[in-house]
Protein backbone atom coordinates (compact mmCIF):
# COMPACT_ATOMS: atom_id res chain seq x y z
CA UNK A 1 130.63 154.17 69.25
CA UNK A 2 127.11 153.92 70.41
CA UNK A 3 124.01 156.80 69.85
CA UNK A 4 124.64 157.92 72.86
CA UNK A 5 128.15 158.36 72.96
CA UNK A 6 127.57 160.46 69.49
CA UNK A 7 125.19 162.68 71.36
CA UNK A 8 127.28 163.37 74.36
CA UNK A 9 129.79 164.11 72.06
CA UNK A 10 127.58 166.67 70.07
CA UNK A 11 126.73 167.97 73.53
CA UNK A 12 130.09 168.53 74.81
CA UNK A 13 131.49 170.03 71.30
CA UNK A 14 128.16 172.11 71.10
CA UNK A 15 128.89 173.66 74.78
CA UNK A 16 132.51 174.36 73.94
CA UNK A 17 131.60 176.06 70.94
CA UNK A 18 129.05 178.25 72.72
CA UNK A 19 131.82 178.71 75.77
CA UNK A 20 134.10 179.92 72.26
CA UNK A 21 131.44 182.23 71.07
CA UNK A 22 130.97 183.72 74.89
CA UNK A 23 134.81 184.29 74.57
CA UNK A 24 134.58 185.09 71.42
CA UNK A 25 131.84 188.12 72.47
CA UNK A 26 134.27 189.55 74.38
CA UNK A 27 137.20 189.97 72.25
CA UNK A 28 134.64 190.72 69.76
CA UNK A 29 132.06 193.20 70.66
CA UNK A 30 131.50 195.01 67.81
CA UNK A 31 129.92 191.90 66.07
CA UNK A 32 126.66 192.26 68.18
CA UNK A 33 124.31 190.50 65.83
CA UNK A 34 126.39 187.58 64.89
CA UNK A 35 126.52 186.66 68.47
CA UNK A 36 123.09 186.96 69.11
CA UNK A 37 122.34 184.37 66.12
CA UNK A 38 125.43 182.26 67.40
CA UNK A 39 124.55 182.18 71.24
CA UNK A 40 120.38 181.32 69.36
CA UNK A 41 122.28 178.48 66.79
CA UNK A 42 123.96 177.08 70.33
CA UNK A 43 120.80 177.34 72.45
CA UNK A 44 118.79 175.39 69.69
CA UNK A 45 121.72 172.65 68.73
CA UNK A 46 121.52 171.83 73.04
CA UNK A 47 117.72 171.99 73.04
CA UNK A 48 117.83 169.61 69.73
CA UNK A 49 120.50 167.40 71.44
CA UNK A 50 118.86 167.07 74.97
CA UNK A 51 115.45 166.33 73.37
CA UNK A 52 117.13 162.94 71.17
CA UNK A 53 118.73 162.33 74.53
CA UNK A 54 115.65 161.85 76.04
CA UNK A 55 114.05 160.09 72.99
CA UNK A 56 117.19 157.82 72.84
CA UNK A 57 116.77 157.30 76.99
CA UNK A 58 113.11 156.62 76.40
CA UNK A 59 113.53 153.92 74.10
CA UNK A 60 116.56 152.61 75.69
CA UNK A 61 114.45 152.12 78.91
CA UNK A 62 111.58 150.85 77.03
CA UNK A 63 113.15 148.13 75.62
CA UNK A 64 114.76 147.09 78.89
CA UNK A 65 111.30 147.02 80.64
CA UNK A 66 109.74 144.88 78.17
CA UNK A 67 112.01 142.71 78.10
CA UNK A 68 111.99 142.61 81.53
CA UNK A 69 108.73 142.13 81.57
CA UNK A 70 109.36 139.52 78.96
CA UNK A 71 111.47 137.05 80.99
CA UNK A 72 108.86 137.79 83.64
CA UNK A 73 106.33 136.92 81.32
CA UNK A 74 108.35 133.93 80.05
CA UNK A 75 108.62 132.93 84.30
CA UNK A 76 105.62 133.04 85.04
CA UNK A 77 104.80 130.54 81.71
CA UNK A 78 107.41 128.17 82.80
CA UNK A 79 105.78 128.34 86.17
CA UNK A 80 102.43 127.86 84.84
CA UNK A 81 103.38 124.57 82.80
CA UNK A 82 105.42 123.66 85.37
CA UNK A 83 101.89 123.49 87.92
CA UNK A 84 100.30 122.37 85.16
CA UNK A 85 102.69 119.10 84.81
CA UNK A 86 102.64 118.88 88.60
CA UNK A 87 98.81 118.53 88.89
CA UNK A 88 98.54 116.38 85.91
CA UNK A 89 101.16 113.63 88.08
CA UNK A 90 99.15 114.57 91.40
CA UNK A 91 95.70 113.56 89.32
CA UNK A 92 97.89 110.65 88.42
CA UNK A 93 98.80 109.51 91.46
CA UNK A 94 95.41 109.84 93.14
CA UNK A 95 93.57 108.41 90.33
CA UNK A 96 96.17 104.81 90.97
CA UNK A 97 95.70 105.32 94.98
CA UNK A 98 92.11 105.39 94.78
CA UNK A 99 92.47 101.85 92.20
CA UNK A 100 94.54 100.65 94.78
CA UNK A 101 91.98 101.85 97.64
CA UNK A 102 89.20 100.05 95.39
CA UNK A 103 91.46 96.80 95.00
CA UNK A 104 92.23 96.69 98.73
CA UNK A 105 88.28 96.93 99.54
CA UNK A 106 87.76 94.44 97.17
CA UNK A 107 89.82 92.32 98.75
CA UNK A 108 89.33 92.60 102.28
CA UNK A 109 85.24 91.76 101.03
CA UNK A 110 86.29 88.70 99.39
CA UNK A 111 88.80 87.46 102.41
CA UNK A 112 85.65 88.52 104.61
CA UNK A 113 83.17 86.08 102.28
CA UNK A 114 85.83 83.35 102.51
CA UNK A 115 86.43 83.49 106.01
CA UNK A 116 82.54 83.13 106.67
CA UNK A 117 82.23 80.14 104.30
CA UNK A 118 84.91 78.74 106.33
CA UNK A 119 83.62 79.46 109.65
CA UNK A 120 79.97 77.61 108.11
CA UNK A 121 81.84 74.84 106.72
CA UNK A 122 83.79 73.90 110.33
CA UNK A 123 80.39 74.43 112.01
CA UNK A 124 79.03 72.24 110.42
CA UNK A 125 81.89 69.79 110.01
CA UNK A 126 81.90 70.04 113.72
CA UNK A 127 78.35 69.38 114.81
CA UNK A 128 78.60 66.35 111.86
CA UNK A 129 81.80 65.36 113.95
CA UNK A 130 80.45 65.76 117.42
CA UNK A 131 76.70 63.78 116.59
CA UNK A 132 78.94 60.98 115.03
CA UNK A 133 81.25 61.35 118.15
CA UNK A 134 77.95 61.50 120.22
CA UNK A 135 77.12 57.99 118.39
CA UNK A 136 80.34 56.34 118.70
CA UNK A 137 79.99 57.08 122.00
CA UNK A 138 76.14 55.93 122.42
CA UNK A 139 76.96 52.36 120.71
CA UNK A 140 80.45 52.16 123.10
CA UNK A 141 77.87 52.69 126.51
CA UNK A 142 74.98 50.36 124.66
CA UNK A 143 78.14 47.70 124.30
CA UNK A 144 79.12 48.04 127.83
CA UNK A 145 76.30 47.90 129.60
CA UNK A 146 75.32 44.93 127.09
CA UNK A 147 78.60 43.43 128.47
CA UNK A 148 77.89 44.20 131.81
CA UNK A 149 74.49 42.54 131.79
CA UNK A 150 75.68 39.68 130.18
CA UNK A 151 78.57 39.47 132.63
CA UNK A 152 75.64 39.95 135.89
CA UNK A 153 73.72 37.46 133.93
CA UNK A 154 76.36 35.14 133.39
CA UNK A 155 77.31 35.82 137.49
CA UNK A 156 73.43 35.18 138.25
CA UNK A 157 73.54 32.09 136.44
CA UNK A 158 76.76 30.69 138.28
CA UNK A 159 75.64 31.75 141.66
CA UNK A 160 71.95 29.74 141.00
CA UNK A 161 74.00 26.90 139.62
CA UNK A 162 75.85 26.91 142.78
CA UNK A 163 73.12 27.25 145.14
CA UNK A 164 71.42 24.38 143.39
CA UNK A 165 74.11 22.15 143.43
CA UNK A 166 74.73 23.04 146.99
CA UNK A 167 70.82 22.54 147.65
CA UNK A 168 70.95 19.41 145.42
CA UNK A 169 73.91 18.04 147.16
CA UNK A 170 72.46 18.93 150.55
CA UNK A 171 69.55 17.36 149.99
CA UNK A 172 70.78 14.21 147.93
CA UNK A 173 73.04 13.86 150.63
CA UNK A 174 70.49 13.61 153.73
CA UNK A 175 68.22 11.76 151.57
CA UNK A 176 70.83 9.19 150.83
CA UNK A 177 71.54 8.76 154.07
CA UNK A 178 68.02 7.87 155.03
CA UNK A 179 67.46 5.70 151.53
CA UNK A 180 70.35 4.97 149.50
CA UNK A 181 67.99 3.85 146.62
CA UNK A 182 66.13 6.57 146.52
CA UNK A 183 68.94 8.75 147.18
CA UNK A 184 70.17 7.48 143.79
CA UNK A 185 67.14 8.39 141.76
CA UNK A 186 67.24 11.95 143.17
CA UNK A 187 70.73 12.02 141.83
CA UNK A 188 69.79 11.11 138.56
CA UNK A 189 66.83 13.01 138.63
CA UNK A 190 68.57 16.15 139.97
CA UNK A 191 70.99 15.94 136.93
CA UNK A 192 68.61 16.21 134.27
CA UNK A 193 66.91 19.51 135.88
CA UNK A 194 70.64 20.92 136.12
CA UNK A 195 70.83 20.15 132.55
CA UNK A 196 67.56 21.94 131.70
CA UNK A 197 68.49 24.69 134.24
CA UNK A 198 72.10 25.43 132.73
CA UNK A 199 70.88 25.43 128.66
């Protein structure tokens, strides 16, 4: 049985005996002075009693607002740690984004670097390739037109031998005809020049 139940129980048994002494008052009137200190002994046992019953609620209700207050205090901690272990992993994570932001930059600077370096080396491999091309193609022309003029040469050449043979042969010819002796000499004659003529 709890405090509480005790002092309802005092309560209640204090009320029936003042109800008994009321009772009593009547059937018992000549006995004026004990009821006056009974109905005073009842008054002050239900004054005593309510004022422990208030104690008693007081510190029943105390203790369940602190500890109310006590889980609420205990929330709010858990809470507390709980933001606390949440921004410790958010520091975390931004500390390896901004290593990864700084590795990416990094990076993209050196692929930058090596794709100039490459762009300067094929410049330059290509104006190496395109003066040698440039050359190549020089020395080719040079050749050709070498050929060519020894060809037009060569044709030059032929078509003077030709004339001169014709000229030689037209002339040899008629001169024969007038003097076969001397005709003869000019034939010899004419083949020596040719000779010189050709080398």
């Amino acid at each position: 049985m709890s405090v509480l139940d005790t002092i309802a129980n005092q309560l209640f048994v204090g009320a029936a005996y003042a109800q008994d002494a009321t009772h009593g008052q009547t059937e018992f009137q000549h006995i004026e002075h004990a009821e006056a200190d009974t109905h005073g002994a009842v008054e002050l046992v239900l004054a005593a009693a309510l004022l422990i019953l208030l104690v008693l609620l007081a510190v029943k209700a105390r203790g369940a607002i602190l500890g109310v207050l006590d889980k609420r205090t205990d929330r709010i901690r858990e809470d507390l740690a709980e933001a606390e272990r949440l921004r410790s992993e958010a520091e975390g994570h931004l500390a390896q984004a901004q290593a990864r932001e700084r590795e990416a930059v990094a990076e993209a600077a050196a692929i930058i670097e090596r794709a100039k370096h490459d762009a300067q080396r094929h410049r330059e491999k290509a104006a190496v390739d395109i003066e040698e091309a440039m050359k190549r193609r020089e020395a080719m022309a040079l050749e050709r037109i070498a050929q060519a003029e020894a060809q037009a040469l060569a044709e030059v050449r032929s078509t003077a031998v030709n004339v001169a043979v014709a000229a030689a042969r037209d002339l040899v010819g008629r001169q024969i005809s007038a003097d076969p002796a001397k005709g003869s000499a000019l034939i010899d004659e004419a083949i020596a020049d040719l000779g010189g003529k050709l080398h």
